[in-house]
Protein backbone atom coordinates (compact mmCIF):
# COMPACT_ATOMS: atom_id res chain seq x y z
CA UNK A 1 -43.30 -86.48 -114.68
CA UNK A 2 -41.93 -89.57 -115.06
CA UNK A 3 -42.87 -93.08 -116.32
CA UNK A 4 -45.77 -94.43 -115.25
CA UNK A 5 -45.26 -98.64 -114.62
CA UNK A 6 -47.82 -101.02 -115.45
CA UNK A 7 -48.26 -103.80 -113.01
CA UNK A 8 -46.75 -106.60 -115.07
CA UNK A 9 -43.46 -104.21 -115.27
CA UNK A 10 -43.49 -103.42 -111.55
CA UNK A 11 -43.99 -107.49 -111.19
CA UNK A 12 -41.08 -108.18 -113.16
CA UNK A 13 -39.11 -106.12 -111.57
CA UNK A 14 -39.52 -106.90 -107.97
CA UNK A 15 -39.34 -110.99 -109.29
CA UNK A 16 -36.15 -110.40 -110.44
CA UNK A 17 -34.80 -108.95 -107.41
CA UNK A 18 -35.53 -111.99 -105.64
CA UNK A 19 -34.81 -114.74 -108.18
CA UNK A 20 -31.24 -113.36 -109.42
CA UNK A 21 -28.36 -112.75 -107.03
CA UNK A 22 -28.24 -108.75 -108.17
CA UNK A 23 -28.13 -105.77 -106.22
CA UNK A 24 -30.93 -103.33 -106.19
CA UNK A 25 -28.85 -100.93 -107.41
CA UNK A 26 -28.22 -102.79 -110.49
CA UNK A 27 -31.82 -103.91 -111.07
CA UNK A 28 -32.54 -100.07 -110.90
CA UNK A 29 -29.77 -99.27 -113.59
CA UNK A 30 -31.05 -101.98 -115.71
CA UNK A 31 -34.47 -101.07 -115.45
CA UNK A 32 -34.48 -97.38 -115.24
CA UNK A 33 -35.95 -97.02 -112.23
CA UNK A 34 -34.48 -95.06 -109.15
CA UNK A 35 -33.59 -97.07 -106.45
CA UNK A 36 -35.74 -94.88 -103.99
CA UNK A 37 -38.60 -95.77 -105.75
CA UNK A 38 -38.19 -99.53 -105.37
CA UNK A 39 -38.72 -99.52 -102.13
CA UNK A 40 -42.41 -97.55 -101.99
């Protein structure tokens, strides 16, 4: 199983998606998260 996200880490991620010019891909990499799960 994998990690389980608090809200304040699932926050932070989707804020930086929209305030930095980055792909999602990168975000992912950076974050550890796949990039299928971004999207659920």
């Amino acid at each position: 199983m994998g990690k389980i996200w608090t809200v304040e880490e699932e926050y932070s991620i989707v804020m930086e998606s929209i305030e930095n010019n980055i792909s999602i891909a990168e975000i992912c990499r950076n974050n550890g998260v796949a990039s299928s799960l971004f999207y659920k």
